[in-house]
Protein backbone atom coordinates (compact mmCIF):
# COMPACT_ATOMS: atom_id res chain seq x y z
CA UNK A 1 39.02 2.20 77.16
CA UNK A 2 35.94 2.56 74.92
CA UNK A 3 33.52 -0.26 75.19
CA UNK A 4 33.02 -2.06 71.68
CA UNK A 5 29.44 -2.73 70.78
CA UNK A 6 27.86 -5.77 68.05
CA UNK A 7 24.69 -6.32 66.79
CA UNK A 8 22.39 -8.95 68.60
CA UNK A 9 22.75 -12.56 67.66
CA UNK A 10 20.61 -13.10 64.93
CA UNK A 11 20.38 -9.82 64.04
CA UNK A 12 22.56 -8.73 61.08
CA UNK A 13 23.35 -5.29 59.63
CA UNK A 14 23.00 -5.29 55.96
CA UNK A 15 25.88 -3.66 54.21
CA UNK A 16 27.47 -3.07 50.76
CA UNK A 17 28.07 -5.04 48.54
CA UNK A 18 25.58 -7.19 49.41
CA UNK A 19 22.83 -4.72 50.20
CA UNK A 20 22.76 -4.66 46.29
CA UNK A 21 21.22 -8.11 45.97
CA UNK A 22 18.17 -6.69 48.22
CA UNK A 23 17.73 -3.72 46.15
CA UNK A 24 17.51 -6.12 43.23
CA UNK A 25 15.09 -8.26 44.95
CA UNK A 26 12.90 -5.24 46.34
CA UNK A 27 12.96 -3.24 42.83
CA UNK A 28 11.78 -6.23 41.18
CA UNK A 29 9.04 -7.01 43.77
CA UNK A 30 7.38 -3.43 43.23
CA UNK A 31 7.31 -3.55 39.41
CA UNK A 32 6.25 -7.17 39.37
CA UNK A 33 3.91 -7.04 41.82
CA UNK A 34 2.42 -3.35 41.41
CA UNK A 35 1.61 -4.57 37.04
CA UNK A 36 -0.03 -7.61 38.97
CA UNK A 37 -2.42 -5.15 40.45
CA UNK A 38 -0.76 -5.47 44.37
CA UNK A 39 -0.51 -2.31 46.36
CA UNK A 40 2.06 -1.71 49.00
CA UNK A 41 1.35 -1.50 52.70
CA UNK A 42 3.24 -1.05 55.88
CA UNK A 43 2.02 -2.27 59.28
CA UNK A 44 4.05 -0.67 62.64
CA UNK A 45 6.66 -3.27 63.49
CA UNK A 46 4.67 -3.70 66.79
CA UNK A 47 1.16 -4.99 67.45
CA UNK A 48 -1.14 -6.09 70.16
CA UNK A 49 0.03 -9.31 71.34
CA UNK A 50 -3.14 -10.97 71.04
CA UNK A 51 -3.34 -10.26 67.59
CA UNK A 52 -0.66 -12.99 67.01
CA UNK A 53 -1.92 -15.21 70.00
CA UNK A 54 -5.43 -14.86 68.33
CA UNK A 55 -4.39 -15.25 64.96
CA UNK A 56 -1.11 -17.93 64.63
CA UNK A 57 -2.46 -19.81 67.50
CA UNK A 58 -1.59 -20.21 70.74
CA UNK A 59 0.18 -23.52 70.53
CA UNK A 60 2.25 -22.94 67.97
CA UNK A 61 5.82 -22.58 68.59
CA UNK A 62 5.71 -19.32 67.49
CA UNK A 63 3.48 -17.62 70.12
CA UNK A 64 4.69 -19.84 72.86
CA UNK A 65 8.49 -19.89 72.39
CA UNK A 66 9.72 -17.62 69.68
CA UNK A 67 7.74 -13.96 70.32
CA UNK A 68 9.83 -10.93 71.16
CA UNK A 69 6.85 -9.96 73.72
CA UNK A 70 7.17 -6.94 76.24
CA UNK A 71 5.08 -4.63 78.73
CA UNK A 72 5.08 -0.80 77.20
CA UNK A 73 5.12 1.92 79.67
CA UNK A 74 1.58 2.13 79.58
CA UNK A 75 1.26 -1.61 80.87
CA UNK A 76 0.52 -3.01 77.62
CA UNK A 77 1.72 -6.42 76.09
CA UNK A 78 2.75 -5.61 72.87
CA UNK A 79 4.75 -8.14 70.21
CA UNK A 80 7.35 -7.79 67.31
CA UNK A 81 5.38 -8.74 65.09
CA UNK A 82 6.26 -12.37 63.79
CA UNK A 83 4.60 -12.58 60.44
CA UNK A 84 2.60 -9.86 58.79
CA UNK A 85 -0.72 -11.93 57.92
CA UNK A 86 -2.42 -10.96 61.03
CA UNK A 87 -1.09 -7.20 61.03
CA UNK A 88 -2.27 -7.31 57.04
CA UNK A 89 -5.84 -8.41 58.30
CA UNK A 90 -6.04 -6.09 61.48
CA UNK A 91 -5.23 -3.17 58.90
CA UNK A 92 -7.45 -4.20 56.50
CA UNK A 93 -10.45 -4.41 58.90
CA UNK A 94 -9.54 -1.43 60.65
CA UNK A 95 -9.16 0.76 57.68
CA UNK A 96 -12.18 -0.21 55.92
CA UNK A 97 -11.37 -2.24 53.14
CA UNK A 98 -13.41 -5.22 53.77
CA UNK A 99 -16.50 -3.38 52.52
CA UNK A 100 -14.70 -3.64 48.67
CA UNK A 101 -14.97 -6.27 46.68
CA UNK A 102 -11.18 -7.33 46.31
CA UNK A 103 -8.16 -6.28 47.73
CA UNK A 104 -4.52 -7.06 47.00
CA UNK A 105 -1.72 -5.92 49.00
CA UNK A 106 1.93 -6.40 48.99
CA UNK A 107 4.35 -5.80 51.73
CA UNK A 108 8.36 -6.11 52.62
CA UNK A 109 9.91 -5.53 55.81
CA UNK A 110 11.03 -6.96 58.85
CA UNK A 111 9.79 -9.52 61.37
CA UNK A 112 11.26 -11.28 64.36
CA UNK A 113 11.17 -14.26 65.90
CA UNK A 114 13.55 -15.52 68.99
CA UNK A 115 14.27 -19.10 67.39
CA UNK A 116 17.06 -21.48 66.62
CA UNK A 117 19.35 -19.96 64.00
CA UNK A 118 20.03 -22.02 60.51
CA UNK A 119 21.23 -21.34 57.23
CA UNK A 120 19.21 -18.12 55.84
CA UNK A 121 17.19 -18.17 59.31
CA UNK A 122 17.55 -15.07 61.70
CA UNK A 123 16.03 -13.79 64.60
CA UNK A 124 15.34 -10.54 62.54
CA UNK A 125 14.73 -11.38 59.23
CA UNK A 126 13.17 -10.33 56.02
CA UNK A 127 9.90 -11.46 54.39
CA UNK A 128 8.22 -10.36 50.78
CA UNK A 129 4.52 -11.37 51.09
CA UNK A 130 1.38 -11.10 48.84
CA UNK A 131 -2.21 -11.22 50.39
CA UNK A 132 -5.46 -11.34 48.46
CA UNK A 133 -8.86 -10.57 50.04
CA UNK A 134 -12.23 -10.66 49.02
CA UNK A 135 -12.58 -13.81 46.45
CA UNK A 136 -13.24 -17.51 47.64
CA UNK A 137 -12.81 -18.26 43.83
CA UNK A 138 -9.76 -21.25 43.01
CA UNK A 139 -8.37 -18.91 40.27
CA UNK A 140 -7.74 -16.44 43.20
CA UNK A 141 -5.45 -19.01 44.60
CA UNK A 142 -3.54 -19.75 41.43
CA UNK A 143 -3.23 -16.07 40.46
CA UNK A 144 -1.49 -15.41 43.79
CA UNK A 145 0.82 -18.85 43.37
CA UNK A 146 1.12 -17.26 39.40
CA UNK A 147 2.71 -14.51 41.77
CA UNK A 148 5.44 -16.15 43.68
CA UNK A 149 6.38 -18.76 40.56
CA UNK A 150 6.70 -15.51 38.26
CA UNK A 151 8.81 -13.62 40.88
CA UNK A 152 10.87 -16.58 41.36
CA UNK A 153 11.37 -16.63 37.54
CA UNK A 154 12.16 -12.77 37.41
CA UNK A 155 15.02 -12.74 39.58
CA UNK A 156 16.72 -15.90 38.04
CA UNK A 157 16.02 -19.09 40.32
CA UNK A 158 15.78 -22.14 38.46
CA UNK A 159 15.33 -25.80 40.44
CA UNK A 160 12.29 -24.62 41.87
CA UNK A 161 9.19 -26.74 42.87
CA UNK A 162 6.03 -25.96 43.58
CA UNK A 163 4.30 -28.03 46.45
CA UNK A 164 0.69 -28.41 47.01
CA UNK A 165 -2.14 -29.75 49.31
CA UNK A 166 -5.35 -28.93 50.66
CA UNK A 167 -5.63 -29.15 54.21
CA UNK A 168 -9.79 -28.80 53.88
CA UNK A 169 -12.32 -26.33 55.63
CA UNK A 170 -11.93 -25.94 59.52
CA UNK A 171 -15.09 -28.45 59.46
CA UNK A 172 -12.97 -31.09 57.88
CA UNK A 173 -10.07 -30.73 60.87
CA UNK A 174 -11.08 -32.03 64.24
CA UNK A 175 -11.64 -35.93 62.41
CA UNK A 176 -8.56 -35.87 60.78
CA UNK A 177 -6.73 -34.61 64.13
CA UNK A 178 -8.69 -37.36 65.98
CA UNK A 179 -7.27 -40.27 63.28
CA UNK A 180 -3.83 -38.74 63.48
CA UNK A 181 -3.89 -38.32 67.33
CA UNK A 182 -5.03 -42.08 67.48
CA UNK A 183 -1.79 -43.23 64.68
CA UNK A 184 0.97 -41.87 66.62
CA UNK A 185 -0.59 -42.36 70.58
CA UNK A 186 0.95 -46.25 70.78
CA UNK A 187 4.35 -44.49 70.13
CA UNK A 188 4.51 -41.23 71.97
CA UNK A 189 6.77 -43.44 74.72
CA UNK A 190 9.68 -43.66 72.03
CA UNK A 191 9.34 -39.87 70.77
CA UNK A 192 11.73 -37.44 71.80
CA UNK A 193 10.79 -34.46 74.30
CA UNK A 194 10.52 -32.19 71.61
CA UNK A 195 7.98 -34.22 69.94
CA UNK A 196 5.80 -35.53 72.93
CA UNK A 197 5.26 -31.89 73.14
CA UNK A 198 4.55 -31.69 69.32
CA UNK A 199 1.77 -34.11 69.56
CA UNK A 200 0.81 -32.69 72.93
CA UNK A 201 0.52 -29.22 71.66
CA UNK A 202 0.23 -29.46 67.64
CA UNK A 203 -0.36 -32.87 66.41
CA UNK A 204 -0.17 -31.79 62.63
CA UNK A 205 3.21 -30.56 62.80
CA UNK A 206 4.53 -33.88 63.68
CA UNK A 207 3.93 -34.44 59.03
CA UNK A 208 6.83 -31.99 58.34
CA UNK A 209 8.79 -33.16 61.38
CA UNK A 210 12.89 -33.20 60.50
CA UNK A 211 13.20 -36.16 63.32
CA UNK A 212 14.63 -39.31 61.52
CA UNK A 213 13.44 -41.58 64.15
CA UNK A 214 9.53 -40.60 63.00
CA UNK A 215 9.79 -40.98 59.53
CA UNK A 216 8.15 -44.31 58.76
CA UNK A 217 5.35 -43.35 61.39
CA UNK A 218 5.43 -39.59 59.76
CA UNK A 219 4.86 -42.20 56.12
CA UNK A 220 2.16 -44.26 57.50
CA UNK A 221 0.14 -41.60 58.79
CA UNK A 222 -3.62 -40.91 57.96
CA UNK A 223 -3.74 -38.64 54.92
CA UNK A 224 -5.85 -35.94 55.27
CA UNK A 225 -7.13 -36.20 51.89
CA UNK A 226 -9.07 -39.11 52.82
CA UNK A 227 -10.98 -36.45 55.59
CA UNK A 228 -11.27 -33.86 53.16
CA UNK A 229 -14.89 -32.50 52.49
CA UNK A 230 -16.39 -32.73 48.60
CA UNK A 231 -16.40 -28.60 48.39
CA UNK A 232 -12.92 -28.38 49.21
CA UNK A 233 -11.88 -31.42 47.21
CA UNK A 234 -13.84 -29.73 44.23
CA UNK A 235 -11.57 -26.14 45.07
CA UNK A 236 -8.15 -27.89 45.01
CA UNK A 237 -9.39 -29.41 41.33
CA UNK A 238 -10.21 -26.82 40.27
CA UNK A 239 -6.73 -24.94 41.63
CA UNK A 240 -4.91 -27.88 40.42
CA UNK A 241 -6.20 -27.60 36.33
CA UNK A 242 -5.51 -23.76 36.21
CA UNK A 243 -2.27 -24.41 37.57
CA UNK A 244 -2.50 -26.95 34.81
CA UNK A 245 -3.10 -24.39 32.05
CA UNK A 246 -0.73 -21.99 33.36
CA UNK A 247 2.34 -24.35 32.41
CA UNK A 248 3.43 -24.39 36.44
CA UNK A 249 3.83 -27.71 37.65
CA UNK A 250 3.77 -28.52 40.56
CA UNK A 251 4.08 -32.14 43.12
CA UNK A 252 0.90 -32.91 45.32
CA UNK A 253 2.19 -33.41 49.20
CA UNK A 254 0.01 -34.87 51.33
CA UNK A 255 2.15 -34.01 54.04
CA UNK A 256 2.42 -30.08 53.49
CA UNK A 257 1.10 -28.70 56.34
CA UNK A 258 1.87 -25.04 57.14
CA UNK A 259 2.95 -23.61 60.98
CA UNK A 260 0.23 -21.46 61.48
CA UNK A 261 -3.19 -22.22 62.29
CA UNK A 262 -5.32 -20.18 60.12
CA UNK A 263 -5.01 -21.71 56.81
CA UNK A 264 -7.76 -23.68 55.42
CA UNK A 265 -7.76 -25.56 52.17
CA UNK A 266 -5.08 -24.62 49.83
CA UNK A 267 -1.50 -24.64 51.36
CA UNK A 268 1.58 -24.62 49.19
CA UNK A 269 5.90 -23.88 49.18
CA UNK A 270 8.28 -23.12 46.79
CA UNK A 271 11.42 -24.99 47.81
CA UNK A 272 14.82 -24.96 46.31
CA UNK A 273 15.42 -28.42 44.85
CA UNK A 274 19.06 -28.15 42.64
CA UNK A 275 20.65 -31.02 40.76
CA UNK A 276 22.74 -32.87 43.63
CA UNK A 277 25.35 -31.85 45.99
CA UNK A 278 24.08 -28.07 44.50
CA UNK A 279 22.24 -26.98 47.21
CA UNK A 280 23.34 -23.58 48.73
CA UNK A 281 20.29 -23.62 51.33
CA UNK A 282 21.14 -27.18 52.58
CA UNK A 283 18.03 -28.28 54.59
CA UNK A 284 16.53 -24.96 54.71
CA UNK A 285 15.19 -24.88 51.02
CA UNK A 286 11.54 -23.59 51.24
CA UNK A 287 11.84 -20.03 50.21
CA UNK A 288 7.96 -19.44 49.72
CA UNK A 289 5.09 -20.54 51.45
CA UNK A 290 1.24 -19.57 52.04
CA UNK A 291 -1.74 -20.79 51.57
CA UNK A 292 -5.44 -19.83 51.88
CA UNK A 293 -7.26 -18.47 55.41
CA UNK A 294 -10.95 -17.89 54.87
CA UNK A 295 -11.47 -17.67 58.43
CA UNK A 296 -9.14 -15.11 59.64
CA UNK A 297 -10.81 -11.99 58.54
CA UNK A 298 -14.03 -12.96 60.68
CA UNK A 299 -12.16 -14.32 63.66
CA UNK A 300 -10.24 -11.11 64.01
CA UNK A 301 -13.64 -9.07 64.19
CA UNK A 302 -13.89 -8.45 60.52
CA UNK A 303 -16.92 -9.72 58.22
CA UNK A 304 -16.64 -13.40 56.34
CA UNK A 305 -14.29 -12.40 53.78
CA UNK A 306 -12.14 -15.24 52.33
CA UNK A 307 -8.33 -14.55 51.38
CA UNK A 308 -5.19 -16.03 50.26
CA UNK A 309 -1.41 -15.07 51.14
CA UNK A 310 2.10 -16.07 50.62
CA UNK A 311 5.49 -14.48 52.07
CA UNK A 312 8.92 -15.35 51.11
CA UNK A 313 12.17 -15.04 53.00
CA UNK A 314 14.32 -12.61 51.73
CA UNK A 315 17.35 -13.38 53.38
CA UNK A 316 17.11 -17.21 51.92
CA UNK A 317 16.76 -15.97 48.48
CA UNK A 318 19.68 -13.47 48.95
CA UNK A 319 21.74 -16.23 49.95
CA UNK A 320 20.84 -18.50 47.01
CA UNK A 321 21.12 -15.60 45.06
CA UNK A 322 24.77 -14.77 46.00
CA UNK A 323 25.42 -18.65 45.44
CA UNK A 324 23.98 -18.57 41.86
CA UNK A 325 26.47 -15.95 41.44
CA UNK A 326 23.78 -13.30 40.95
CA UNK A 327 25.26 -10.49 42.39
CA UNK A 328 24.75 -6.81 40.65
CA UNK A 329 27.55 -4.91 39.61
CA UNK A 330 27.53 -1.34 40.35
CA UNK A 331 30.50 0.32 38.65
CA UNK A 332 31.19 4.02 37.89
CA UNK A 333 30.38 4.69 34.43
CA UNK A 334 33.47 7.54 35.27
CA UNK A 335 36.22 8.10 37.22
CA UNK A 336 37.43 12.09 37.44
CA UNK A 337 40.96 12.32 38.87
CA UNK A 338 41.08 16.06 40.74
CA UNK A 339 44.18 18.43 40.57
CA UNK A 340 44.37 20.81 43.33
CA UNK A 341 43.61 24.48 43.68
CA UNK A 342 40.68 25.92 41.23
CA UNK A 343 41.07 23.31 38.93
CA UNK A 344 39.23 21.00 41.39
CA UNK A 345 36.74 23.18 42.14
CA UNK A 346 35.58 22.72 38.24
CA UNK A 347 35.96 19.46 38.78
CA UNK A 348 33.87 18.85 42.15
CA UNK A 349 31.42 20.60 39.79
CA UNK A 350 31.21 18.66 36.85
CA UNK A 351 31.12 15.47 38.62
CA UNK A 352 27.79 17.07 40.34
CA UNK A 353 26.51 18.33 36.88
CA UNK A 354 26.98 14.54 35.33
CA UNK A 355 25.25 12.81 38.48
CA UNK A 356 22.36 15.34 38.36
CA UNK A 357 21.51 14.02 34.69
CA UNK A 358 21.53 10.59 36.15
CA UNK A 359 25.38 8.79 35.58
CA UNK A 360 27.26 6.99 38.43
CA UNK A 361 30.62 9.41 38.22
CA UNK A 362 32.77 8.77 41.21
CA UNK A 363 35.68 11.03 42.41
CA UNK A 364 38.21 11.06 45.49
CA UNK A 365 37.76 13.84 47.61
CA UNK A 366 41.57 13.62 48.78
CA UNK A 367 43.10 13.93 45.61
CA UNK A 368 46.66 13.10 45.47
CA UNK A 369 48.72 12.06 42.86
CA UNK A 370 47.57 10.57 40.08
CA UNK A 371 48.90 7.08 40.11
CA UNK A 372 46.85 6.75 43.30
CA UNK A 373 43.76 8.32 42.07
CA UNK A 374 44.26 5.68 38.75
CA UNK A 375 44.07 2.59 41.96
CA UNK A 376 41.17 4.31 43.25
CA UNK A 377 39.40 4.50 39.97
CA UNK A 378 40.57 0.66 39.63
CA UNK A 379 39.56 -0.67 42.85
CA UNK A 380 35.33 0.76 42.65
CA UNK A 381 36.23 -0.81 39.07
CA UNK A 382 35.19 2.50 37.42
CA UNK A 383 34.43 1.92 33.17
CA UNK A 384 36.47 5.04 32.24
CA UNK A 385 39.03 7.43 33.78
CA UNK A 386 40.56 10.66 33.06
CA UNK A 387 42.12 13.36 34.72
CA UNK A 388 40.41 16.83 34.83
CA UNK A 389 44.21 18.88 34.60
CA UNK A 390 45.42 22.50 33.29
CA UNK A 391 45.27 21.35 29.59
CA UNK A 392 41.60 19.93 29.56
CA UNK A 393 40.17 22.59 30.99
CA UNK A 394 41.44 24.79 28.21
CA UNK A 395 40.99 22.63 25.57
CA UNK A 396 37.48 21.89 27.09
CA UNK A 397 38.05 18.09 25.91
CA UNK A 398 38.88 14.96 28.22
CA UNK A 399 41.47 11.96 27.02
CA UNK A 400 39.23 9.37 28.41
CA UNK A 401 40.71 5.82 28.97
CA UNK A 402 38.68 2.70 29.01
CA UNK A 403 39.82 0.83 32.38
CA UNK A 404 39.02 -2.91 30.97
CA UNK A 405 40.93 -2.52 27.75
CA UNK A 406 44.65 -3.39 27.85
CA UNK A 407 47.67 -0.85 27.43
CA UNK A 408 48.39 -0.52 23.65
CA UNK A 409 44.90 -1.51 22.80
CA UNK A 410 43.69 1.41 20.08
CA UNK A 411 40.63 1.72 21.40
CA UNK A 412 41.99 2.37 24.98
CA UNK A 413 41.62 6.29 25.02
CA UNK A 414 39.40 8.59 23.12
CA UNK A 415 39.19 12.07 23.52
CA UNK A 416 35.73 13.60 23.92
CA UNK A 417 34.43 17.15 23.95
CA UNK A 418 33.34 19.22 27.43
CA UNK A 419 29.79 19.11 25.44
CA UNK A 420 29.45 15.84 24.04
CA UNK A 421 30.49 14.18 27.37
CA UNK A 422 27.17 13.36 29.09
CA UNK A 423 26.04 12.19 25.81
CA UNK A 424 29.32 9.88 25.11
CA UNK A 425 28.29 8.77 28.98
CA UNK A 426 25.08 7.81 28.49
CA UNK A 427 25.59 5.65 25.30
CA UNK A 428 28.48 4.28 27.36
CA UNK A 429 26.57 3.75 30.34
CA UNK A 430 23.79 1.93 28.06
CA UNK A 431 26.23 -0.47 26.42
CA UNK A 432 27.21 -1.60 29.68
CA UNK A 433 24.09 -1.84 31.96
CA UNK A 434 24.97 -1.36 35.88
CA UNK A 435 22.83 -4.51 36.68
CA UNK A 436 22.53 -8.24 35.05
């Protein structure tokens, strides 16, 4: 007996119809993004594991639980790669770029990360991501939040809010950590394993904590804004009226922190936020989140070049997007219903001669009779139908039938000309665009 095989937990294969939504999502990401001046890049799936130990931090959760991390054959640790800041920044030092003046990339792909699965949260999963090099300048910030709002916008999400903090320069941390260290110390006796380790390991994190039991100690906490230094405080104005003048609103959240440790000063999310009992993400409703890291360049060997980033979570906003009820539809423009003998042979090729001028025709290979071809036609919910017989390819003319117009309807068949058909296509084809 033949051993049947799956795909890994939290691993999912990506498969008609749905695929469609990501086509959607990545088609609109490289026109947006490319007329926004963002160029693509792709970094290898793998990396040097100390890129992400040096990078994300060694405490986080991410480096010390959650990293698909091997030996090669060579005796080399290398990691999936997590997130694609770091591998962004190692390629942009490598290759050069940090001798220009300002760089913008864009990139899509995969990342992994062995973690608890949730709604829209997989071990592999997807991420969209923006990063911007080279300008320490608040309206660098805002154009690259302009980004993600816009995007957001051209692929139909409403109920979205934008939240913001500043989380200072590095200088402005080891205080703050010191007053929030000293807040929740009297309590760490109460806290739960998970977040003795938290404050043990990552103090900040313990702000966006989901535990119940620390939420009026979470509320009381030192706000950083009271540590932050006058030159960032004077950024985040600044960031904060262009945002202003932009028409994006946005909620200040003095308890946005982000997961990794190489922002600095500006951090923001985009998180789903529907009128009530709407929410398709349930708890999981930041789809967007990034932030500045003027550090990171310089601590990965690179020269003091400040930058700015976001990513987004593709397989959340698929989700919301199927729940929205978003979903393209792809139908044939045509059916062609094939006889047998040489009379399918002219079919097969005029079904090849429409697609080469750029209309979804579809045909069944198997031919048959034609009552079953007409439930083929019906169930890839093909516009138009006819059958390519003896008769029409004399006459050199087609009785085409509109599939979503009811029998007896006058309008149901029309009969077009071998010549005029790619033309009677097209305009059909444009009346009725394959995509919302």
């Amino acid at each position: 007996m033949s051993q049947k095989f799956a795909a890994p937990k939290g691993m999912n294969d990506l498969l008609p119809p749905q695929i469609e939504i990501w086509q959607v999502l990545e088609r609109t990401a490289r026109e947006l993004f490319g007329t926004w001046g963002y160029s693509e890049i792709r970094t290898p799936i793998v990396e040097d594991t100390a890129l992400f130990v040096r990078s994300v931090g060694e405490v986080t959760d991410i480096v010390s639980k959650e990293m698909y991390t091997f030996d090669d054959k060579g005796g080399r640790s290398i990691t999936m790669r997590p997130e694609n800041t770091a591998p962004a920044v190692r390629a942009y030092i490598e290759h050069g770029f940090a001798q220009q003046p300002v760089t913008r990339w864009y990139y899509l792909g995969p990342m992994f990360r062995y973690e608890r699965m949730k709604t829209g949260r997989y071990r592999q999963f997807y991420q969209l991501g923006a990063e911007a090099y080279g300008s320490a300048d608040a309206s660098q910030d805002v154009e690259n939040i302009a980004l993600a709002w816009h995007y957001l916008k051209a692929i139909g999400v409403q109920h979205v809010s934008l939240h913001l903090n500043t989380l200072g320069d590095s200088s402005d941390r080891p205080k703050y950590l010191e007053a929030l260290k000293a807040h929740f110390a009297p309590h760490v006796g109460t806290f739960s394993e998970i977040a003795k380790e938290t404050f043990e390991r990552n103090t900040m994190r313990l702000l966006d904590t989901k535990d119940e039991a620390l939420r009026s100690l979470v509320e009381s906490a030192p706000s950083l804004s009271e540590f932050v230094g006058e030159a960032a405080k004077k950024h985040f104005d600044e960031v904060k009226a262009l945002l202003t003048a932009l028409g994006i609103p946005f909620v200040i959240d003095p308890k946005l922190v982000r997961g990794l440790d190489y922002y600095t000063r500006t951090t923001f999310e985009f998180i789903y936020e529907p009128p009530a009992g709407d929410n398709a993400l349930g708890t999981a409703g930041t789809v967007c989140g990034g932030g500045r890291y003027d550090n990171l360049v310089h601590e990965l060997g690179g020269p003091e070049k400040p930058a700015v980033g976001f990513a987004m979570g593709l397989d959340r906003l698929v989700l919301l997007m199927e729940a929205l009820g978003k979903r393209p539809e792809r139908r044939p423009v045509l059916f062609v219903a094939t006889m047998e003998g040489e009379l399918k042979v002219h079919a097969v090729k005029l079904v090849t001669d429409l697609r080469a001028q750029g209309l979804s025709v579809d045909f069944d290979p198997r031919g048959g009779k034609i009552k079953r071809q007409v439930e083929r036609a019906a169930a890839v919910k093909a516009r138009h139908f006819f059958v390519y017989g003896q008769a029409e390819h004399e006459a050199r003319a087609f009785k085409i039938k509109n599939m979503d117009l009811p029998d007896g309807d006058p309008a149901k068949e029309v009969t077009v000309p071998l010549d005029a058909l790619a033309a009677w296509l097209l305009n059909a084809a444009q009346a009725a665009p394959v995509t919302p």
